[in-house]
C-alpha atoms as a PDB file:
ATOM      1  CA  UNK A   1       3.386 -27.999  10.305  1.00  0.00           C
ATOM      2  CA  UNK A   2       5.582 -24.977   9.389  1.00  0.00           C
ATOM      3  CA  UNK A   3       4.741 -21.972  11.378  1.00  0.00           C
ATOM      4  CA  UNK A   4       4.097 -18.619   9.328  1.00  0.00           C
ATOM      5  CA  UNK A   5       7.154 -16.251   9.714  1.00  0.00           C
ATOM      6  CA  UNK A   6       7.204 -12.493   9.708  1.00  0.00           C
ATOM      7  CA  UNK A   7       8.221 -12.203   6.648  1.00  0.00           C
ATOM      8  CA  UNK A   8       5.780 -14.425   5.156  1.00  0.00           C
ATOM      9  CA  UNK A   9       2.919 -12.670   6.873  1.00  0.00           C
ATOM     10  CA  UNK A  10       4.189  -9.370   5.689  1.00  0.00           C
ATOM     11  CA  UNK A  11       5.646  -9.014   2.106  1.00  0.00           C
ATOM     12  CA  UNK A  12       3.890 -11.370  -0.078  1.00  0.00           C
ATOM     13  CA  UNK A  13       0.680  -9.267   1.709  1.00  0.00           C
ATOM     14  CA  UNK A  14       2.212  -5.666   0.496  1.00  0.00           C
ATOM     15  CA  UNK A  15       3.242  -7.201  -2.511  1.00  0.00           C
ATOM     16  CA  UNK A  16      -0.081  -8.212  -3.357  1.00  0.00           C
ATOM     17  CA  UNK A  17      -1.827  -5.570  -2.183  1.00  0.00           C
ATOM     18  CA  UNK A  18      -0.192  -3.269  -4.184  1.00  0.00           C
ATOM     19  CA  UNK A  19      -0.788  -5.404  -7.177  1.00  0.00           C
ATOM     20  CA  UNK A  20      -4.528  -4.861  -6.171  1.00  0.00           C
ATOM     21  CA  UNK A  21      -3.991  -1.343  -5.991  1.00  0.00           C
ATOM     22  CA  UNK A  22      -2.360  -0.902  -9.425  1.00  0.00           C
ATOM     23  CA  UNK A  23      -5.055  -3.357 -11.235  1.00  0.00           C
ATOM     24  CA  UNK A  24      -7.555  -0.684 -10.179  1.00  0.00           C
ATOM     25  CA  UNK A  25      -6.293   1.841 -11.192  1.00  0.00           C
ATOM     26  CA  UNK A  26      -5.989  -0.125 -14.590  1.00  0.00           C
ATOM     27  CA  UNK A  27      -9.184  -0.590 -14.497  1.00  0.00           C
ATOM     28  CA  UNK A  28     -10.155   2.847 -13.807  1.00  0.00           C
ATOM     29  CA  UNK A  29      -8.233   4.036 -16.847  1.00  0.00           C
ATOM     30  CA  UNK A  30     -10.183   1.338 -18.632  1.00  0.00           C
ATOM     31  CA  UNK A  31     -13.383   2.624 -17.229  1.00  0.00           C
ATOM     32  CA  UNK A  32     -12.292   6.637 -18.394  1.00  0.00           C
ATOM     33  CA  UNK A  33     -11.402   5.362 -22.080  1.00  0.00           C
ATOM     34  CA  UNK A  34     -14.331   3.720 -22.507  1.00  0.00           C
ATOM     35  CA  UNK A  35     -16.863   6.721 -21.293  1.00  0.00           C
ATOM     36  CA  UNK A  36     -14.689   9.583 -22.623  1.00  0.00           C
ATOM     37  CA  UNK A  37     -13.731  10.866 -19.256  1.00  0.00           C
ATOM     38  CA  UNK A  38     -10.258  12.469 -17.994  1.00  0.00           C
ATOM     39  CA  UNK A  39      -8.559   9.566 -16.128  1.00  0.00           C
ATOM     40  CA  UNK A  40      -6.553  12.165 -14.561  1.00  0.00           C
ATOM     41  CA  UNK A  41      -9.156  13.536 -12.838  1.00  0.00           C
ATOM     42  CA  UNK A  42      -9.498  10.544 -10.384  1.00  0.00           C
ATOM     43  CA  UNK A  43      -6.201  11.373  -8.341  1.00  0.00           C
ATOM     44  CA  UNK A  44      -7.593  13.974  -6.968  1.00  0.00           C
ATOM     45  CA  UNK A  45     -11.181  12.108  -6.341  1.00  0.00           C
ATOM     46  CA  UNK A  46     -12.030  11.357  -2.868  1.00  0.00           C
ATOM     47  CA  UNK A  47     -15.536   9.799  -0.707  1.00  0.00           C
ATOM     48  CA  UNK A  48     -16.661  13.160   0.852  1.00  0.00           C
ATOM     49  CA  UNK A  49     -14.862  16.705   1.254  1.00  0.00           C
ATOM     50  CA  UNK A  50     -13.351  16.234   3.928  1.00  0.00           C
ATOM     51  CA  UNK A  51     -11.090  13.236   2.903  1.00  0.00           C
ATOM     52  CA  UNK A  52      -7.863  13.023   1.625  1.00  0.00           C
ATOM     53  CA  UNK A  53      -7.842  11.759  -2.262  1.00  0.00           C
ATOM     54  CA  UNK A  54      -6.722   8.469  -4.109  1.00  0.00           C
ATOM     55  CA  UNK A  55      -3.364  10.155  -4.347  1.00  0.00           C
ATOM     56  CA  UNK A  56      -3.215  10.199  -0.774  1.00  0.00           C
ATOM     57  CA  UNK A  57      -4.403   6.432  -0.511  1.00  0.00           C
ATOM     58  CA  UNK A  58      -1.828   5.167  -2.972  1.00  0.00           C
ATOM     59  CA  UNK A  59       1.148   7.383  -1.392  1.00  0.00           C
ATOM     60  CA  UNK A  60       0.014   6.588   2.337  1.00  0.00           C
ATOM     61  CA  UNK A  61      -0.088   2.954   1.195  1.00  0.00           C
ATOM     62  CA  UNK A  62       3.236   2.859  -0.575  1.00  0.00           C
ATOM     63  CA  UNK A  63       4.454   4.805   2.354  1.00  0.00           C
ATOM     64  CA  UNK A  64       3.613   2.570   4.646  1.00  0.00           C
ATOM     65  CA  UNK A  65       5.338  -0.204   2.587  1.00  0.00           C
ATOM     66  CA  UNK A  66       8.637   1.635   2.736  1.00  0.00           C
ATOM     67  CA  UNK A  67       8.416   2.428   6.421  1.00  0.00           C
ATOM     68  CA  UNK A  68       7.821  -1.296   6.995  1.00  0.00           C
ATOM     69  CA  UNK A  69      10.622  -2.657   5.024  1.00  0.00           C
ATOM     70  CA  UNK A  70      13.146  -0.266   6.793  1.00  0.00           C
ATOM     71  CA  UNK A  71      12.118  -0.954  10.370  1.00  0.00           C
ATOM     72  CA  UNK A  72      12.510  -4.646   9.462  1.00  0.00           C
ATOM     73  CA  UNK A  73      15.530  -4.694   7.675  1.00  0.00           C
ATOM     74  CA  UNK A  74      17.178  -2.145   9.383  1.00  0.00           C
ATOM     75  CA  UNK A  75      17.839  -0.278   6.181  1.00  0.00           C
ATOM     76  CA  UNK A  76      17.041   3.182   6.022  1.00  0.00           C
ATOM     77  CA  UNK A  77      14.941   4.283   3.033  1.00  0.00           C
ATOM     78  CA  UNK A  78      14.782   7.813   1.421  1.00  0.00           C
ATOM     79  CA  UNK A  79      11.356   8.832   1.634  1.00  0.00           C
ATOM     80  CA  UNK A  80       9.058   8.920  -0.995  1.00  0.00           C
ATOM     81  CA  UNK A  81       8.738  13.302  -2.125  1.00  0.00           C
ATOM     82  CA  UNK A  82       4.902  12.380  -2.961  1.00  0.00           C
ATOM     83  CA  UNK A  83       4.699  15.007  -6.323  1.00  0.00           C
ATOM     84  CA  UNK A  84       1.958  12.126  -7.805  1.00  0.00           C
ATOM     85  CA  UNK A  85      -0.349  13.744 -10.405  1.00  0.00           C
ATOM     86  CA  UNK A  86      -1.317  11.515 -12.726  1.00  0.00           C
ATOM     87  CA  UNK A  87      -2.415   7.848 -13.003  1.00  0.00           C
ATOM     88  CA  UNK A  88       0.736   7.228 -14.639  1.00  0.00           C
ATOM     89  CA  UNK A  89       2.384   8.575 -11.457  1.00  0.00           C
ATOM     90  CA  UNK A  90       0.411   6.547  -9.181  1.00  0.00           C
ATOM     91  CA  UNK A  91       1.435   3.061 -11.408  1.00  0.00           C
ATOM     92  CA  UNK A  92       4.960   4.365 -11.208  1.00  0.00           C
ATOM     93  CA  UNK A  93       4.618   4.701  -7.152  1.00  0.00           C
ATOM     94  CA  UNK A  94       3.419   0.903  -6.899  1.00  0.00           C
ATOM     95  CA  UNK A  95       6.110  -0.406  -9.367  1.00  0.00           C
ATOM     96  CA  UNK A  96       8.899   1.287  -7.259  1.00  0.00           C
ATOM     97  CA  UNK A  97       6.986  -0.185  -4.218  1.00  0.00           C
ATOM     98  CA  UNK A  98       6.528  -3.821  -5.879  1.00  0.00           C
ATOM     99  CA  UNK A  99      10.680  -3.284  -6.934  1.00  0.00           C
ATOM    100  CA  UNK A 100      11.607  -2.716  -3.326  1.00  0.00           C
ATOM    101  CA  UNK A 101       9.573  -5.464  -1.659  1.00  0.00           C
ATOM    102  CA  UNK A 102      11.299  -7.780  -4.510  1.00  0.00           C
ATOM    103  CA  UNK A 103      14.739  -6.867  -3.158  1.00  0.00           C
ATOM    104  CA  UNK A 104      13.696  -7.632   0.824  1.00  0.00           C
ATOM    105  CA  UNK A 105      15.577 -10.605   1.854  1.00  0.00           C
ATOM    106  CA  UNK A 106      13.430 -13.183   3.930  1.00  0.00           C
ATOM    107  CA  UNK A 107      16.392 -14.012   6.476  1.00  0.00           C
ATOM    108  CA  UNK A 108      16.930 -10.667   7.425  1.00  0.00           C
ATOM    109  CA  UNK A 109      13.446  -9.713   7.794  1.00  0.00           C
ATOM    110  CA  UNK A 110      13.312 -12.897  10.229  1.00  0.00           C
ATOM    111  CA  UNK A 111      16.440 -12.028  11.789  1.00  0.00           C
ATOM    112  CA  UNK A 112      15.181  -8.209  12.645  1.00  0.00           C
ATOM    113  CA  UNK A 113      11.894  -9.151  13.905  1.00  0.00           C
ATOM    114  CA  UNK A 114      12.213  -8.724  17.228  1.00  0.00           C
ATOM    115  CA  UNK A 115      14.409  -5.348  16.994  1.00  0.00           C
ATOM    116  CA  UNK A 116      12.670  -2.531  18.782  1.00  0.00           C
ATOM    117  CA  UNK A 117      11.303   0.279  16.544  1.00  0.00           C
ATOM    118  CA  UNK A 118       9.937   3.373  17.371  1.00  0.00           C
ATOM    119  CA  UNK A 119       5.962   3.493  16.314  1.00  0.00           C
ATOM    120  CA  UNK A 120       4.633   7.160  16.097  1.00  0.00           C
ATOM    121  CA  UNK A 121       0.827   6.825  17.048  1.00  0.00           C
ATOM    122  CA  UNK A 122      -1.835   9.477  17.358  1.00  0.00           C
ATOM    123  CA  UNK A 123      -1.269  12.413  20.073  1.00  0.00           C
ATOM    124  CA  UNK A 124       2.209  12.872  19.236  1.00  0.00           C
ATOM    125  CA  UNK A 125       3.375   9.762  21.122  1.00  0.00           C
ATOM    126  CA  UNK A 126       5.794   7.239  20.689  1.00  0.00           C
ATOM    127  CA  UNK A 127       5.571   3.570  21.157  1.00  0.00           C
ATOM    128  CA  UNK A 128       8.628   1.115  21.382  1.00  0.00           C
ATOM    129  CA  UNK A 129       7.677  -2.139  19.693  1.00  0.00           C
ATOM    130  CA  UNK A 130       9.278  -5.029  17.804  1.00  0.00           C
ATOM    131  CA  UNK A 131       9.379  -4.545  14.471  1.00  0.00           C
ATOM    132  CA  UNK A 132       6.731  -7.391  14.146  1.00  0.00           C
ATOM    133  CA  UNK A 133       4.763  -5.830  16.244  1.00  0.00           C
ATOM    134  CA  UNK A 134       4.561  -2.473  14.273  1.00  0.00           C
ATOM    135  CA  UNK A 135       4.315  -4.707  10.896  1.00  0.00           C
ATOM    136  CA  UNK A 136       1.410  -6.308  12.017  1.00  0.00           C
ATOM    137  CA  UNK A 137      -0.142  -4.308  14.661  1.00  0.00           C
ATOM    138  CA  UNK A 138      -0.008  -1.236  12.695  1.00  0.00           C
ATOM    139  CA  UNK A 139       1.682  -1.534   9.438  1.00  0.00           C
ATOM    140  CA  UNK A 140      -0.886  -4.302   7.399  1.00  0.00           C
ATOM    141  CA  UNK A 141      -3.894  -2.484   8.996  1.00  0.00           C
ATOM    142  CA  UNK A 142      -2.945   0.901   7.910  1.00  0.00           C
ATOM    143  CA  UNK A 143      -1.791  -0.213   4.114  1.00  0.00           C
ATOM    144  CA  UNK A 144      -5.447  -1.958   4.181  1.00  0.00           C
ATOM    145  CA  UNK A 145      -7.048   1.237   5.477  1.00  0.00           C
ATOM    146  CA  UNK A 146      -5.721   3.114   2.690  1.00  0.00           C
ATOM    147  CA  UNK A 147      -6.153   0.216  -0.229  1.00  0.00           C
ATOM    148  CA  UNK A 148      -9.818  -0.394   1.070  1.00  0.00           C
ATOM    149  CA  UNK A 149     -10.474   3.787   0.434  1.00  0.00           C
ATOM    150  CA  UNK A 150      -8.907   3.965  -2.745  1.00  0.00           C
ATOM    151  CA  UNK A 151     -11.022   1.063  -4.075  1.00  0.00           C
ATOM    152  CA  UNK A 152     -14.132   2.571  -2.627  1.00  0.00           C
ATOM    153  CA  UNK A 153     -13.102   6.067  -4.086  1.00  0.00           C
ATOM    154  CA  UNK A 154     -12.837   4.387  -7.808  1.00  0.00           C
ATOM    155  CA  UNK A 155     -16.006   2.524  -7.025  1.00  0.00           C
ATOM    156  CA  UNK A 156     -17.789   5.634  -6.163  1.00  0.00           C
ATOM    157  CA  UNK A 157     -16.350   7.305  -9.042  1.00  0.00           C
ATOM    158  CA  UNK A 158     -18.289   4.667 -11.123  1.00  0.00           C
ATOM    159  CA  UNK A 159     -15.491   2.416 -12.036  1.00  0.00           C
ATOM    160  CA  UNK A 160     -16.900  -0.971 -12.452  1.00  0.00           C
ATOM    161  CA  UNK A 161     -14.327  -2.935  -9.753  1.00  0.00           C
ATOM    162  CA  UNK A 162     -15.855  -5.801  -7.539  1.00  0.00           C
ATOM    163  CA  UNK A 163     -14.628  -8.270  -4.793  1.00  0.00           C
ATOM    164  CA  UNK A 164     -12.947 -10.354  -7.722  1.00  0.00           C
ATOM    165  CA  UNK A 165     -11.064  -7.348  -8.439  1.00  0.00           C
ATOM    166  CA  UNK A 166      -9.824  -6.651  -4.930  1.00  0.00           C
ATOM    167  CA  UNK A 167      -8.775  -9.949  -4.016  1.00  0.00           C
ATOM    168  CA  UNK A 168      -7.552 -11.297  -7.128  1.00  0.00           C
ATOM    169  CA  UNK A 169      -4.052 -11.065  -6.425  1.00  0.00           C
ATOM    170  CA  UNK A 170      -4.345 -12.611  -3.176  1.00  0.00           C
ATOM    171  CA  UNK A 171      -5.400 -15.387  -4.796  1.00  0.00           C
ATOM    172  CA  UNK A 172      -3.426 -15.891  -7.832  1.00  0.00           C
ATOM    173  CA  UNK A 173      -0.555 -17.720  -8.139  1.00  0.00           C
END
């Protein structure tokens, strides 16, 4: 049996994920058209007051993408300037994050796997890990966080998304 790879566990997971991410916010622009409400008022929507919004959730995501693909690569990435707005921002966000996980090449990912990376965590410290480690330790759980909240966000918001919505592209061919 083949074993699973690094890169295999990591970008086709991004990469759908984010295809998750921009099918709800299709749907929520759906959802506004068909009750005569401002799409563009659900980048700014968040769970409670004291959360960050689904602008947040789809730039912390996408952000998270990029960080990953540079510490395993090795390639440096220009940040993302995070000046979202719109929903039409947000799709753009994703496409620019589906166009860079397109381009990551599977050998190299494999090849950089074990490379130590630095992994900011909470408190202001520093962790040295492999770069598989901070992919999968840190890197998958965090995009989920921040897919999981902007679904729930739209959800609250009354956008009719389900369980069929989420994981359709994980299980699509």
């Amino acid at each position: 049996m083949a074993s699973v790879t690094v890169y295999d566990a990591v970008i086709p997971t991004f990469t759908k994920g984010l295809k998750t991410f921009d099918h709800i916010l299709t749907k929520a622009e759906e959802h506004a058209k068909a009750n005569n409400v401002d799409v563009n008022t659900y980048p700014e929507a968040r769970l409670v007051e004291d959360q960050l919004p689904l602008t947040f959730q789809v730039q912390n995501a996408t952000k998270t993408v990029k960080t990953n693909i540079s510490r395993l690569t090795g390639v440096e990435l220009e940040p993302y300037e995070n000046t979202e707005k719109t929903i039409a921002d947000l799709h753009k966000r994703i496409k620019d994050a589906l166009d860079l996980l397109s381009k990551v090449d599977a050998a190299t990912v494999n090849a950089k796997a074990d490379s130590q990376v630095d992994l900011p965590i909470f408190g202001g410290k520093t962790l040295k890990v492999t770069a598989k480690e901070a992919a999968l330790s840190h890197g998958v759980p965090n995009f989920f966080f921040h897919l999981n909240a902007g679904y729930a966000i739209l959800r609250s918001k009354g956008v009719p998304v389900g369980k069929a919505d989420y994981l359709g592209s994980f299980v699509a061919q």
